[in-house]
PDB file of N, CA and C in Angstrom:
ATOM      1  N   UNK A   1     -10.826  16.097 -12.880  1.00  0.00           N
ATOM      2  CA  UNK A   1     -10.104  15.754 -11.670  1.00  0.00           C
ATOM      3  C   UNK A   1      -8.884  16.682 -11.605  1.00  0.00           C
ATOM      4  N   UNK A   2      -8.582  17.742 -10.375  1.00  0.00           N
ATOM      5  CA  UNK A   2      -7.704  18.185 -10.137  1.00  0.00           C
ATOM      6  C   UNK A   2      -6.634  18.025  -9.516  1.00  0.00           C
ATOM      7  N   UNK A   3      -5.285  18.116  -9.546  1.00  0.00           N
ATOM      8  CA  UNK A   3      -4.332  17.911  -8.514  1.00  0.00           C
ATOM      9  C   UNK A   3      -4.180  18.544  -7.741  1.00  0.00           C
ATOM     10  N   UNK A   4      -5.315  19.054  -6.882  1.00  0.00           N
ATOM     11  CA  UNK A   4      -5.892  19.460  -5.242  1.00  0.00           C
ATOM     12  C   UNK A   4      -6.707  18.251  -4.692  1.00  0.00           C
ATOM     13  N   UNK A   5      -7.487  17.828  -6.076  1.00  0.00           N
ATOM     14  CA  UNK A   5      -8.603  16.369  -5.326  1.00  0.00           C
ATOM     15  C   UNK A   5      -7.835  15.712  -4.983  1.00  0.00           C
ATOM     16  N   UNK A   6      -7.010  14.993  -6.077  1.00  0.00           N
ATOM     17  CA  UNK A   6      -5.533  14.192  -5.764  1.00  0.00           C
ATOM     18  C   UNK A   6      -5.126  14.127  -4.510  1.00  0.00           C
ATOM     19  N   UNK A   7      -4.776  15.188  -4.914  1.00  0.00           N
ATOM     20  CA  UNK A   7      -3.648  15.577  -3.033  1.00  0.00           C
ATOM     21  C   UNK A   7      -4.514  15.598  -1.735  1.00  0.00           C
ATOM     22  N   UNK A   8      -5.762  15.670  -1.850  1.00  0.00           N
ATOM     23  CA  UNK A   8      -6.720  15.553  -0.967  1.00  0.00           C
ATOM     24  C   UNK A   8      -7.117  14.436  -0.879  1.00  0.00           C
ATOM     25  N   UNK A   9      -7.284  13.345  -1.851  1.00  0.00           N
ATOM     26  CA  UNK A   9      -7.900  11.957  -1.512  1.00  0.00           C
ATOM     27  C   UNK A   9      -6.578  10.974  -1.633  1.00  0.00           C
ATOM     28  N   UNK A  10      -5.538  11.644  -1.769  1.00  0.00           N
ATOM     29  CA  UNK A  10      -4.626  10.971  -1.409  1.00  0.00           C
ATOM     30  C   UNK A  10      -4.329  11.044   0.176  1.00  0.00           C
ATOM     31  N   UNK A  11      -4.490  12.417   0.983  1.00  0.00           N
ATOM     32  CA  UNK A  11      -4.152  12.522   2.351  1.00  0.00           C
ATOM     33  C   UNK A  11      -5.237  11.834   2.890  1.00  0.00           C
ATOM     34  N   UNK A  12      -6.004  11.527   2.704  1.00  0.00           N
ATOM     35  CA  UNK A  12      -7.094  10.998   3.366  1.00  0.00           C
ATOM     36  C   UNK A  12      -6.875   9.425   3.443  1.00  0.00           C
ATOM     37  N   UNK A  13      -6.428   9.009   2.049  1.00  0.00           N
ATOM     38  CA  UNK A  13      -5.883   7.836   2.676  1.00  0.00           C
ATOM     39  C   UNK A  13      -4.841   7.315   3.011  1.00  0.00           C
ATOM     40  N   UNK A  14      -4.168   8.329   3.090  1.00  0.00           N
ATOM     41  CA  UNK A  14      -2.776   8.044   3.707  1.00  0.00           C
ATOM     42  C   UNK A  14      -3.129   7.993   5.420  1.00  0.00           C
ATOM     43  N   UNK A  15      -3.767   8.531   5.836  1.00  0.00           N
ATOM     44  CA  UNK A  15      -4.279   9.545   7.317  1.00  0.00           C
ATOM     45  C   UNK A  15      -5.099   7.843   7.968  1.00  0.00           C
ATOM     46  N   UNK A  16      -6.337   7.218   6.664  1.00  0.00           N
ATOM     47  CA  UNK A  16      -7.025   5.974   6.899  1.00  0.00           C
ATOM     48  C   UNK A  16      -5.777   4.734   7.058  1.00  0.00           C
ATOM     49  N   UNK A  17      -4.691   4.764   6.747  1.00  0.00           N
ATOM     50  CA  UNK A  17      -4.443   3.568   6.883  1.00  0.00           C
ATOM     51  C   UNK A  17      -3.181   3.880   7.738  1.00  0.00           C
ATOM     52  N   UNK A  18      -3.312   5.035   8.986  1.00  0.00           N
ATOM     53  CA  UNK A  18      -2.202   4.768   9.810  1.00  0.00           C
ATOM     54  C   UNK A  18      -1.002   6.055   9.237  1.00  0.00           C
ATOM     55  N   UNK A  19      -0.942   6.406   8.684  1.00  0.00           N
ATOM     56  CA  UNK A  19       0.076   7.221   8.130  1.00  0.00           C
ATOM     57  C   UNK A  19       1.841   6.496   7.912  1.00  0.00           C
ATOM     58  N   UNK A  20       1.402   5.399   6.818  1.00  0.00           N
ATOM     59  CA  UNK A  20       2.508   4.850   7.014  1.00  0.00           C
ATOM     60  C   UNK A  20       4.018   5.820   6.204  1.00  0.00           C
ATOM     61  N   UNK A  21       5.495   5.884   6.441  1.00  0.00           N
ATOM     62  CA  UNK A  21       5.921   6.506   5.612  1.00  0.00           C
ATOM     63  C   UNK A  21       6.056   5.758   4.932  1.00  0.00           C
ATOM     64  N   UNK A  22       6.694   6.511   3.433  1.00  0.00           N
ATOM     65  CA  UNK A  22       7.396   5.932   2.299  1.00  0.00           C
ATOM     66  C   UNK A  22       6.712   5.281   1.240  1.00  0.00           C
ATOM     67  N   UNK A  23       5.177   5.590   1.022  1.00  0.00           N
ATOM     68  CA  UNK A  23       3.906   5.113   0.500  1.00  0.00           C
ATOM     69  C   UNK A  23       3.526   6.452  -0.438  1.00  0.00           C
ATOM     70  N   UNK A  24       3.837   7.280  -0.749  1.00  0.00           N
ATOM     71  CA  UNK A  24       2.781   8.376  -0.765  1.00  0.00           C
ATOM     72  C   UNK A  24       2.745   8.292  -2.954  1.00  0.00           C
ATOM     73  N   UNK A  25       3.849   7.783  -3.504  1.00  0.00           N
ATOM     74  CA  UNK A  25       3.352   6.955  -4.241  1.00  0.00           C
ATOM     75  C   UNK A  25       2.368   6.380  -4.853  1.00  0.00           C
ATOM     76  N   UNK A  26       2.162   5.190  -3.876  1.00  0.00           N
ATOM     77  CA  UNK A  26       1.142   4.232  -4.210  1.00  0.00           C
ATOM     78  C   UNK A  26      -0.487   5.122  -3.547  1.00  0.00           C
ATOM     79  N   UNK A  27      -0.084   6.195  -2.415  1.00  0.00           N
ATOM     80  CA  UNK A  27      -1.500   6.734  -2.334  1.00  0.00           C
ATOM     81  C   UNK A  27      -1.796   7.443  -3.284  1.00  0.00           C
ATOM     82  N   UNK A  28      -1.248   8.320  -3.846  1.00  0.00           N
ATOM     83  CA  UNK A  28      -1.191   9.299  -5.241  1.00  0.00           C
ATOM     84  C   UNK A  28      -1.873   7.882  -5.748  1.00  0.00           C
ATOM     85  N   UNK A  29      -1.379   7.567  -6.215  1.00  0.00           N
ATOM     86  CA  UNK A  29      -1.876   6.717  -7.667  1.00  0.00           C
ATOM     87  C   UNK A  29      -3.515   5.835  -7.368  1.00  0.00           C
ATOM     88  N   UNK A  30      -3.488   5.262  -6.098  1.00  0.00           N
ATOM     89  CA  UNK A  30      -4.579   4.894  -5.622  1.00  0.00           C
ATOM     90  C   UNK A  30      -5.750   5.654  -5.755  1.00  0.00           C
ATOM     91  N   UNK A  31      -5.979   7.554  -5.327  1.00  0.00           N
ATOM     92  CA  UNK A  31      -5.982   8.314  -5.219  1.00  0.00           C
ATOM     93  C   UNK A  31      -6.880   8.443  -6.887  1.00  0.00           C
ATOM     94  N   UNK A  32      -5.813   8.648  -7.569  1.00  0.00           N
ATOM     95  CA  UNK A  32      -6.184   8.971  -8.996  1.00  0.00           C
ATOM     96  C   UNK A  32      -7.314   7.819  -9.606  1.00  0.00           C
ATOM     97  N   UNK A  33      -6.745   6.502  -9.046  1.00  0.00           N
ATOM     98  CA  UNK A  33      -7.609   5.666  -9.936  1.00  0.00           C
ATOM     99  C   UNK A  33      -9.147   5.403  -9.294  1.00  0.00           C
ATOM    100  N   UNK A  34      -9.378   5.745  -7.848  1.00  0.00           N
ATOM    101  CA  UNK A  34     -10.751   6.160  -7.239  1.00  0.00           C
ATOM    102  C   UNK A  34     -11.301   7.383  -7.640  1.00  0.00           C
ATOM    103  N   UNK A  35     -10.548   8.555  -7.776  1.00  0.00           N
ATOM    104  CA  UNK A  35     -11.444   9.585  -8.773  1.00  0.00           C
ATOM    105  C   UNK A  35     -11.932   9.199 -10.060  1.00  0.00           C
ATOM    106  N   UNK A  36     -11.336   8.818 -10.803  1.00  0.00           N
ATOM    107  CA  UNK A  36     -11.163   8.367 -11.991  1.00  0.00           C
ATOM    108  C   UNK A  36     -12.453   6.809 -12.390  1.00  0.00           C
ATOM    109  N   UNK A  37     -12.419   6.424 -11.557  1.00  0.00           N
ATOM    110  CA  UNK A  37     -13.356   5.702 -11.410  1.00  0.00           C
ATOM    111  C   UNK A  37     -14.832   6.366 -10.847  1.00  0.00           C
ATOM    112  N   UNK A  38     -14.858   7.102 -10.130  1.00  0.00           N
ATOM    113  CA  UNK A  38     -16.182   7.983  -9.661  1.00  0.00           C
ATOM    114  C   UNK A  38     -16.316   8.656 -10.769  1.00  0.00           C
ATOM    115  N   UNK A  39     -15.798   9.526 -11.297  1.00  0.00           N
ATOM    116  CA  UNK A  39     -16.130  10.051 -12.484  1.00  0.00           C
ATOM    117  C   UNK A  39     -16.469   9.412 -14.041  1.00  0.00           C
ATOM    118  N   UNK A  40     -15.650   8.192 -13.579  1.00  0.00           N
ATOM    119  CA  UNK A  40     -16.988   7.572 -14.605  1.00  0.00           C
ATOM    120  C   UNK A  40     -17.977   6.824 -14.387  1.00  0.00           C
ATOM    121  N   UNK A  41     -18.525   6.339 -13.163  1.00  0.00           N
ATOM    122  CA  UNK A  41     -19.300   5.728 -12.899  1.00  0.00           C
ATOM    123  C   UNK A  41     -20.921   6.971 -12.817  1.00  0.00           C
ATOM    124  N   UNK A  42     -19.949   8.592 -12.501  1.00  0.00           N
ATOM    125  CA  UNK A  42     -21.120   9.577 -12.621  1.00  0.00           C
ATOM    126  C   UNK A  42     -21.305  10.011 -13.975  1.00  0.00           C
ATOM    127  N   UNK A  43     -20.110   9.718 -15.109  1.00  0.00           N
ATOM    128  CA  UNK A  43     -20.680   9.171 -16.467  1.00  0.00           C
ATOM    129  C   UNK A  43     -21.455   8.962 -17.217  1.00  0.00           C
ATOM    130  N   UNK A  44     -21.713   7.475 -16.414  1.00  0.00           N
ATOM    131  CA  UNK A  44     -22.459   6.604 -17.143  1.00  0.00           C
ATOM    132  C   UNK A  44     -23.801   7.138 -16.557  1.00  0.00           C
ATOM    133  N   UNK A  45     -24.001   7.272 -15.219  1.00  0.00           N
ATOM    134  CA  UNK A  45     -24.769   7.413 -14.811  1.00  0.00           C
ATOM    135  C   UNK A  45     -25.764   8.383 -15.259  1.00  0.00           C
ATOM    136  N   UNK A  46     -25.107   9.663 -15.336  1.00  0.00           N
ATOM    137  CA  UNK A  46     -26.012  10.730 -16.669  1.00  0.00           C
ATOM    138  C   UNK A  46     -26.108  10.212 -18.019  1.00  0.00           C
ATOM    139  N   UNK A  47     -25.730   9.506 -18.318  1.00  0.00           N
ATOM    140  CA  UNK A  47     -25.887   8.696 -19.570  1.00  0.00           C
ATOM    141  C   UNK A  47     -27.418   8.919 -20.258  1.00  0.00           C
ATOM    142  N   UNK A  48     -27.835   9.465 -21.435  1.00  0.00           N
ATOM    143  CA  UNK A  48     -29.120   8.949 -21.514  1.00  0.00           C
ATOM    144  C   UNK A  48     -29.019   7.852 -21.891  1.00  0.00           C
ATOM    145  N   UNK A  49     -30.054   6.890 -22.038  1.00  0.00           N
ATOM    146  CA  UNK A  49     -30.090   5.524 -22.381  1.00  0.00           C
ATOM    147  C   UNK A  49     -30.929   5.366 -23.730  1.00  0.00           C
ATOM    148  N   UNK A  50     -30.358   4.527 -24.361  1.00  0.00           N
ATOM    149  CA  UNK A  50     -31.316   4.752 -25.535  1.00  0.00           C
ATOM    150  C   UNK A  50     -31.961   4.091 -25.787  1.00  0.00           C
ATOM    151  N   UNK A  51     -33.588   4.538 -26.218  1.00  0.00           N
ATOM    152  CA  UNK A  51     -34.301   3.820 -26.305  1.00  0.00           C
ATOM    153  C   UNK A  51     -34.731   2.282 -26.648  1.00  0.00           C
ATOM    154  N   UNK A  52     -35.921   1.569 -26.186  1.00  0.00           N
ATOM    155  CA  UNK A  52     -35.697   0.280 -26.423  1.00  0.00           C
ATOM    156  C   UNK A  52     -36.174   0.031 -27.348  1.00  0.00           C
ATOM    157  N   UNK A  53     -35.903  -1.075 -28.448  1.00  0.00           N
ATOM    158  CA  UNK A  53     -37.271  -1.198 -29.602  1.00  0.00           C
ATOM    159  C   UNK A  53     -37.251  -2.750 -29.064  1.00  0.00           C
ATOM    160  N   UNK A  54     -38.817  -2.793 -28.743  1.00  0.00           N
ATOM    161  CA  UNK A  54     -39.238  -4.593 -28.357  1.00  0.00           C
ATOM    162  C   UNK A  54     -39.336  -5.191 -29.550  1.00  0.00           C
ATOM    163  N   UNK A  55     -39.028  -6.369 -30.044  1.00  0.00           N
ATOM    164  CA  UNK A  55     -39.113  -7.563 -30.971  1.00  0.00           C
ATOM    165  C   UNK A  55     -40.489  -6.841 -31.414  1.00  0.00           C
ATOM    166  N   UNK A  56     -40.745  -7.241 -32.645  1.00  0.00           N
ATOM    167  CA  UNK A  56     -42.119  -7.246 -33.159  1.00  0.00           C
ATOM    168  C   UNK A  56     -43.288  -8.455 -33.325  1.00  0.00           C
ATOM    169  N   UNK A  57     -43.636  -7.982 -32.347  1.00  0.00           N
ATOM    170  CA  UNK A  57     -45.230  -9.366 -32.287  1.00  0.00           C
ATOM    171  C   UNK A  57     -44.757 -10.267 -33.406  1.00  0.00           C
ATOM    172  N   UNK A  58     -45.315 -11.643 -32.584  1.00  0.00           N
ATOM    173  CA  UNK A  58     -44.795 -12.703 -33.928  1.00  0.00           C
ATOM    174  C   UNK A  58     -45.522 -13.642 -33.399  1.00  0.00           C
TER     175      UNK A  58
END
């Protein structure tokens, strides 16, 4: 995550909720914790998974 994405998904929601002043703060940080969260949710998502072992017949 770069501080261009930042500054970019921060204007975006600054821009979505009206452009309020005196916020830009809480959009920064908002900002960070939605990248930050996409990137790990694309993570997990490449994740390999590891294999299953089923119970053994019984």
């Amino acid at each position: 995550m770069t501080f261009e994405q930042i500054r970019e998904r921060a204007y975006e929601l600054w821009e979505r909720n009206h452009r309020p002043e005196g916020f830009e703060i809480e959009f920064w940080l908002l900002a960070e914790r939605e990248l930050r969260k996409e990137r790990d949710r694309r993570k997990a998502d490449e994740a390999p998974t590891p294999p299953r072992s089923d119970p053994p017949p019984g």
